[in-house]
N, C-alpha and C. Protein backbone atom coordinates (compact mmCIF):
# COMPACT_ATOMS: atom_id res chain seq x y z
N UNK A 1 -17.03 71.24 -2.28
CA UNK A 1 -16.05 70.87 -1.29
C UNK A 1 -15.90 69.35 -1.27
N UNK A 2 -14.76 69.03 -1.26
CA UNK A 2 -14.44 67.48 -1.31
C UNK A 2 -14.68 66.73 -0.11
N UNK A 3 -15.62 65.38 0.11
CA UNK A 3 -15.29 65.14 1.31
C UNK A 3 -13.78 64.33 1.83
N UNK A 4 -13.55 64.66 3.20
CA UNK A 4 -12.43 63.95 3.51
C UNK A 4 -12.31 62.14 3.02
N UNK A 5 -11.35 61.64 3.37
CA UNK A 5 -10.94 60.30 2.69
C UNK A 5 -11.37 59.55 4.16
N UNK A 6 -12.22 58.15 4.50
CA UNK A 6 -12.49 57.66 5.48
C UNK A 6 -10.53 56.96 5.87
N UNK A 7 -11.17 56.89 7.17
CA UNK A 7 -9.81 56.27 8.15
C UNK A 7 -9.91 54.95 8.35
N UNK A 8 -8.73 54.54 8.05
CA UNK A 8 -8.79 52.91 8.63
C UNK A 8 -8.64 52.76 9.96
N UNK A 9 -9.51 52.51 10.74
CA UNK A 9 -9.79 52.49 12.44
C UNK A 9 -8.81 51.21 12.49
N UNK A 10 -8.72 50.06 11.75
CA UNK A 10 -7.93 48.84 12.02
C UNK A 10 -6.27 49.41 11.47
N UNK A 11 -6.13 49.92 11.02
CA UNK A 11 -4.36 50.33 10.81
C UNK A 11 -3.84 51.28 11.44
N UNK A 12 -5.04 52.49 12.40
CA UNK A 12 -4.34 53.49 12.91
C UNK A 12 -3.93 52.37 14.26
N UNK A 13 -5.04 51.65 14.83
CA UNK A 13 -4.47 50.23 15.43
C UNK A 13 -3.51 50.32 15.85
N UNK A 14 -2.97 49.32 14.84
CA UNK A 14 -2.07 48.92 14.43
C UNK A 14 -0.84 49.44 14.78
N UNK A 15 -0.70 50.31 14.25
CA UNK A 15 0.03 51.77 14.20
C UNK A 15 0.72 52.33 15.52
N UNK A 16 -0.46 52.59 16.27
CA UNK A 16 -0.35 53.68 17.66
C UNK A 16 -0.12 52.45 18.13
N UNK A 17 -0.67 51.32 18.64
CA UNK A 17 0.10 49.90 19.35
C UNK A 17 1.45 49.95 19.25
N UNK A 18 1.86 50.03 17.91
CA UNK A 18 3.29 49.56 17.27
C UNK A 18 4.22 50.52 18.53
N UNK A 19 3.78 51.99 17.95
CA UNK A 19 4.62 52.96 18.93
C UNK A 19 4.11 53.06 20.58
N UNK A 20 3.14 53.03 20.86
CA UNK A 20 2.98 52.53 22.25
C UNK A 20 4.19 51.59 22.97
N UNK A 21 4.47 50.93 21.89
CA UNK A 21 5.13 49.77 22.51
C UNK A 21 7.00 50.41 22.41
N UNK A 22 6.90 51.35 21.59
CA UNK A 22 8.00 51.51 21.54
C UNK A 22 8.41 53.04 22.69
N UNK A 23 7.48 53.57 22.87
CA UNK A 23 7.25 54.97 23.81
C UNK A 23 7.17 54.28 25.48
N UNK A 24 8.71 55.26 25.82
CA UNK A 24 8.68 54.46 27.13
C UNK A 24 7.63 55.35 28.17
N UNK A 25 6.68 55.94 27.87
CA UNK A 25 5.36 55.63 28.37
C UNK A 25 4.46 55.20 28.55
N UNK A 26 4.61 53.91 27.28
CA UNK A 26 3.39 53.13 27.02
C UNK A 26 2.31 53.76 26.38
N UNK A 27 2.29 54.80 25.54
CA UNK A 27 0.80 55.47 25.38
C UNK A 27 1.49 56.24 23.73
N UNK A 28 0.73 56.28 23.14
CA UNK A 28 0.49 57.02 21.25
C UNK A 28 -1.08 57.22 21.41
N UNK A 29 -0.96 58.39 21.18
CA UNK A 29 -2.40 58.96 20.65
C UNK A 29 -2.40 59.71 19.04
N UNK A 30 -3.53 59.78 18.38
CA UNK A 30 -3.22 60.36 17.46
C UNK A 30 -4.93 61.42 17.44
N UNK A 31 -4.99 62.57 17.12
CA UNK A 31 -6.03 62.97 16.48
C UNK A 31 -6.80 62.64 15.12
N UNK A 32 -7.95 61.96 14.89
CA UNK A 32 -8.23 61.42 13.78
C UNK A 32 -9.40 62.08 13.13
N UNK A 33 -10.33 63.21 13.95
CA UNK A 33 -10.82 63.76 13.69
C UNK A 33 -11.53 64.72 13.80
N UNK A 34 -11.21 66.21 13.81
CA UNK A 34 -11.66 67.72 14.06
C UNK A 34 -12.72 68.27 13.36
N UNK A 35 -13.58 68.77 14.07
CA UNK A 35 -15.08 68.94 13.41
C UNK A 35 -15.80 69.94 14.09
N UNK A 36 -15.00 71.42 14.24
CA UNK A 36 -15.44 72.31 15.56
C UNK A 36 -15.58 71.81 16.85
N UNK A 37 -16.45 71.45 17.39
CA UNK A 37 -16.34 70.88 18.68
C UNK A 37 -16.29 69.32 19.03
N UNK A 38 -16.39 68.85 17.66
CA UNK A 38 -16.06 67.43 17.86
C UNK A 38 -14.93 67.30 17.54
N UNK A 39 -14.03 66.03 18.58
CA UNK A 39 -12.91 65.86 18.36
C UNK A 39 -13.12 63.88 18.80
N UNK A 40 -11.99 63.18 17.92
CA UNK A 40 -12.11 61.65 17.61
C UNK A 40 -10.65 61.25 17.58
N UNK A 41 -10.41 60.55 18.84
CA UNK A 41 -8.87 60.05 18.96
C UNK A 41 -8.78 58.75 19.01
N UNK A 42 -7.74 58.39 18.57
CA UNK A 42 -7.24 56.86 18.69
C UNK A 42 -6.18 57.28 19.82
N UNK A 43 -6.86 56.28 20.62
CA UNK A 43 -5.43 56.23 22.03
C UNK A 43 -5.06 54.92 22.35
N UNK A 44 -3.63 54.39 21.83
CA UNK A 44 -2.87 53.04 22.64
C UNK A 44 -2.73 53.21 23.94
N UNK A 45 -2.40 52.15 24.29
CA UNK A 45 -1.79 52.20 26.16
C UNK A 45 -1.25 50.76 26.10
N UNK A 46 -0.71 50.39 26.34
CA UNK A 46 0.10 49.03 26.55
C UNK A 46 -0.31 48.67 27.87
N UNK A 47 -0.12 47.40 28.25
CA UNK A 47 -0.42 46.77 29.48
C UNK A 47 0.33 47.35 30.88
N UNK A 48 -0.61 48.07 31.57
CA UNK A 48 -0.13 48.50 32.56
C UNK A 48 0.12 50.16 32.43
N UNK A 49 -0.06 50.70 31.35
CA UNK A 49 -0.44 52.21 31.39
C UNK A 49 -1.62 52.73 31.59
N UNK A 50 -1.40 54.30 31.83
CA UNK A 50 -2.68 54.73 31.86
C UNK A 50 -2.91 55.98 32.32
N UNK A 51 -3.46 56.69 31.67
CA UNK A 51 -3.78 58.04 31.46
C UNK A 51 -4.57 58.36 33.06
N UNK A 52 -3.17 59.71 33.49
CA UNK A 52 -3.94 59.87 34.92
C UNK A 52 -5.37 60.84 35.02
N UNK A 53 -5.77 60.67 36.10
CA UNK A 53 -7.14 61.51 36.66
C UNK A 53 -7.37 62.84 35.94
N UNK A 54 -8.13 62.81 35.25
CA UNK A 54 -8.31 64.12 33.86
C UNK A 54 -10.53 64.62 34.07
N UNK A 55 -10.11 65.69 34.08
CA UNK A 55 -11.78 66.52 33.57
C UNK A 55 -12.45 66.16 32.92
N UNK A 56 -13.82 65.65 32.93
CA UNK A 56 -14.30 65.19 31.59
C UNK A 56 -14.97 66.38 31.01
N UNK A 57 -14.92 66.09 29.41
CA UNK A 57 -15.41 66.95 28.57
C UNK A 57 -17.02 67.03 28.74
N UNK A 58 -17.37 68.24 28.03
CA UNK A 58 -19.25 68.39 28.34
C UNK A 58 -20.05 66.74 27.65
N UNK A 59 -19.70 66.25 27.10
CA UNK A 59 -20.03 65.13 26.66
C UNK A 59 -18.92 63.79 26.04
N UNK A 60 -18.59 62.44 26.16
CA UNK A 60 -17.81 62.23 25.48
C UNK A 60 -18.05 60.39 25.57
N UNK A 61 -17.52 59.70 24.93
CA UNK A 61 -17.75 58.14 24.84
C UNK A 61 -16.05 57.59 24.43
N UNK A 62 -16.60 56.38 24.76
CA UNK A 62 -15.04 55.77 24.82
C UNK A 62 -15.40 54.19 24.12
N UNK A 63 -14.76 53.88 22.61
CA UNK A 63 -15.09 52.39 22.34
C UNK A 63 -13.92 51.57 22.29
N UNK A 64 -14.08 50.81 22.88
CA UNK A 64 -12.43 49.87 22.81
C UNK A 64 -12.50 49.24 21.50
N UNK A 65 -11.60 49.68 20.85
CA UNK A 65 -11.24 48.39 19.64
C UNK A 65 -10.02 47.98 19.94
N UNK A 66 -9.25 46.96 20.54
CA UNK A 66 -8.38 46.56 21.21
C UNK A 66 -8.33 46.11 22.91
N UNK A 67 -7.98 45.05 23.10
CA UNK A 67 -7.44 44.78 24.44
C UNK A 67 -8.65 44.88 25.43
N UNK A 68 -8.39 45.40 26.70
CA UNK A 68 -9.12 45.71 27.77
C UNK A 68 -8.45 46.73 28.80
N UNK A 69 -9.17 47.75 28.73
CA UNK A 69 -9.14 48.49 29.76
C UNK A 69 -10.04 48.51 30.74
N UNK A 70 -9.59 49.60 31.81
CA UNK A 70 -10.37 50.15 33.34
C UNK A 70 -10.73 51.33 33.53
N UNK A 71 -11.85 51.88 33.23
CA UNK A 71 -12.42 53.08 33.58
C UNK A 71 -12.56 53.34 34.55
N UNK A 72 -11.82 54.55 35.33
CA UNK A 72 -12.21 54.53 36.78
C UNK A 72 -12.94 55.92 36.99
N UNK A 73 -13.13 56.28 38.08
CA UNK A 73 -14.02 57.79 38.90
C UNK A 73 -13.56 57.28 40.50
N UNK A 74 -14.45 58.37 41.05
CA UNK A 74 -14.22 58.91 42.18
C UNK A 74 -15.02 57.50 42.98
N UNK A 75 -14.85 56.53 43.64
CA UNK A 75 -15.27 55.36 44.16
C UNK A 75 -15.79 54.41 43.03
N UNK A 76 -15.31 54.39 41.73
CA UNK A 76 -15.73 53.15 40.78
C UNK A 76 -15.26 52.59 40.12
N UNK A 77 -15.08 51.20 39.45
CA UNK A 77 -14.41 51.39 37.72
C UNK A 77 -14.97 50.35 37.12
N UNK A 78 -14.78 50.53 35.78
CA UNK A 78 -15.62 49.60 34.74
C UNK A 78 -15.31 49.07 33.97
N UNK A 79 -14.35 47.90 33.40
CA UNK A 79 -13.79 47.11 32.79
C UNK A 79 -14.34 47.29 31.30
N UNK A 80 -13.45 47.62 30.95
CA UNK A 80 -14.76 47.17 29.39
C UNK A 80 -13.71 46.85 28.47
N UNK A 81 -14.11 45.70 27.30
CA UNK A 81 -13.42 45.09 26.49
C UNK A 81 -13.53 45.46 24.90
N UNK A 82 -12.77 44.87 24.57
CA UNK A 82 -12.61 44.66 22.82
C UNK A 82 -14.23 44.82 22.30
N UNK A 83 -14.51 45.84 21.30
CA UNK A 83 -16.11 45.80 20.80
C UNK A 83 -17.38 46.81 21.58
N UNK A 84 -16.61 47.21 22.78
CA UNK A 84 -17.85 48.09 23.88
C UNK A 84 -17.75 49.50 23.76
N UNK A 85 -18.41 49.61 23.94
CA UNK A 85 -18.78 51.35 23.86
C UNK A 85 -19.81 51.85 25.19
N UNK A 86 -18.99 52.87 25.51
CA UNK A 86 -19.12 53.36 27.00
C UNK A 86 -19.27 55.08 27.42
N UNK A 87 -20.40 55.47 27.77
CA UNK A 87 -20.66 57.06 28.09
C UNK A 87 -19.21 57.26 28.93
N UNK A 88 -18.57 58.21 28.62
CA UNK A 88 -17.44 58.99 29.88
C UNK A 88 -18.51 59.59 30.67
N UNK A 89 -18.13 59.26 31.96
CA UNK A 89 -18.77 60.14 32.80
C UNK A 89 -18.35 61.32 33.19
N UNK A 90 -19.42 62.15 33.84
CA UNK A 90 -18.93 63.72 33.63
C UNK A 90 -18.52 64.47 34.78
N UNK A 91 -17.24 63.46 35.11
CA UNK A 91 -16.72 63.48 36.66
C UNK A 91 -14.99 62.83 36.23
N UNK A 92 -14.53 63.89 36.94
CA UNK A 92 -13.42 63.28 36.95
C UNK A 92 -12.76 61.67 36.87
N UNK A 93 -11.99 61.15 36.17
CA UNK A 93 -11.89 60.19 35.42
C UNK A 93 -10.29 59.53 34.94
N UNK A 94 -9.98 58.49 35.20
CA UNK A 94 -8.58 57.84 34.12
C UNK A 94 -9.18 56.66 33.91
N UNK A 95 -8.24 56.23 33.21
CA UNK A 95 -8.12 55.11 32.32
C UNK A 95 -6.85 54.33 32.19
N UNK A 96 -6.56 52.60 32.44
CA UNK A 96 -5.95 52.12 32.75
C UNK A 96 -6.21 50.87 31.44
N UNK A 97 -4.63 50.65 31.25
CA UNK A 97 -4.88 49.56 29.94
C UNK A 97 -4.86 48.14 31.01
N UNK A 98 -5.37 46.87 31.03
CA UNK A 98 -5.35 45.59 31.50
C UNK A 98 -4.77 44.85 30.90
N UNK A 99 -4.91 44.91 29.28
CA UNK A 99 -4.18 44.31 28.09
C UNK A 99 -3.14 45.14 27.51
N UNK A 100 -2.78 45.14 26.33
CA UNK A 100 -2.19 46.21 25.14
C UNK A 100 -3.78 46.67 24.73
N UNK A 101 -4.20 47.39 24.49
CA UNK A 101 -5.52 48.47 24.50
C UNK A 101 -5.29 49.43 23.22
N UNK A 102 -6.47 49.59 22.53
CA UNK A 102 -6.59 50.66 21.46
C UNK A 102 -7.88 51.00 21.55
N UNK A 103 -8.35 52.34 22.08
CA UNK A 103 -9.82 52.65 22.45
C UNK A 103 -9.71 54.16 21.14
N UNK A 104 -10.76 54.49 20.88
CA UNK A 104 -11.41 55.28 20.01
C UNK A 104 -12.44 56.44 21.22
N UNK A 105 -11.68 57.50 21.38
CA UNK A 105 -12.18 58.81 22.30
C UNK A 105 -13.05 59.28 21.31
N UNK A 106 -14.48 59.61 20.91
CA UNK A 106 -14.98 61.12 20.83
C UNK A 106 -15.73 61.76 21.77
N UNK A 107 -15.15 63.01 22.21
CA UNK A 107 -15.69 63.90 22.43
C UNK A 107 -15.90 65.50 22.43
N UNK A 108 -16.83 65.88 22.78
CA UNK A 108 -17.79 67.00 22.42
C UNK A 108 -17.31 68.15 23.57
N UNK A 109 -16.40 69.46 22.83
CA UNK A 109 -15.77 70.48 23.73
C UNK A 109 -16.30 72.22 23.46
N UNK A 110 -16.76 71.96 24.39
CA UNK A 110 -17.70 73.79 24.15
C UNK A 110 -16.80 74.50 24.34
């Protein structure tokens, strides 16, 4: 069996930004990688979007490569920038771009 071809994490970037910017929602996601219960997204958000109040999965992490976003919950939120990597907590949850934003989702769905 062949393995798959690696992804350029810096051009899907690129990419989902480009149309973010052009989607009058502010937001491109793409699926980048399916693996039975693992799943690995690239999600844009442009400045001032942001994915409303959503379930969290049985396990899942969030790394910004791009910009700065706002992790929020039920009384909290957590800024995190360009380079960080961050547990989702396992409580209801959104996410708000501060900058133009490109974060890298995996998580783990029973």
């Amino acid at each position: 069996m062949q393995e798959p071809a690696p992804h350029d994490l810096a051009a899907l970037a690129d990419e989902h930004l480009r149309k973010a910017r052009a989607a009058s929602h502010g937001r491109s996601a793409h699926l980048v990688m399916h693996d039975g219960v693992l799943r690995q997204s690239v999600i844009a958000l442009v400045a001032g979007a942001a994915l409303d109040e959503h379930n969290a999965p049985p396990a899942a992490s969030l790394q910004v490569l791009r910009g700065r976003v706002r992790l929020t919950t039920a009384g909290r939120s957590e800024e995190l920038g360009a380079g960080q990597l961050q547990m989702i907590p396992k409580e209801r949850h959104g996410l708000a771009a501060l900058d133009d934003a490109v974060v890298l989702l995996t998580a783990v769905n029973d």
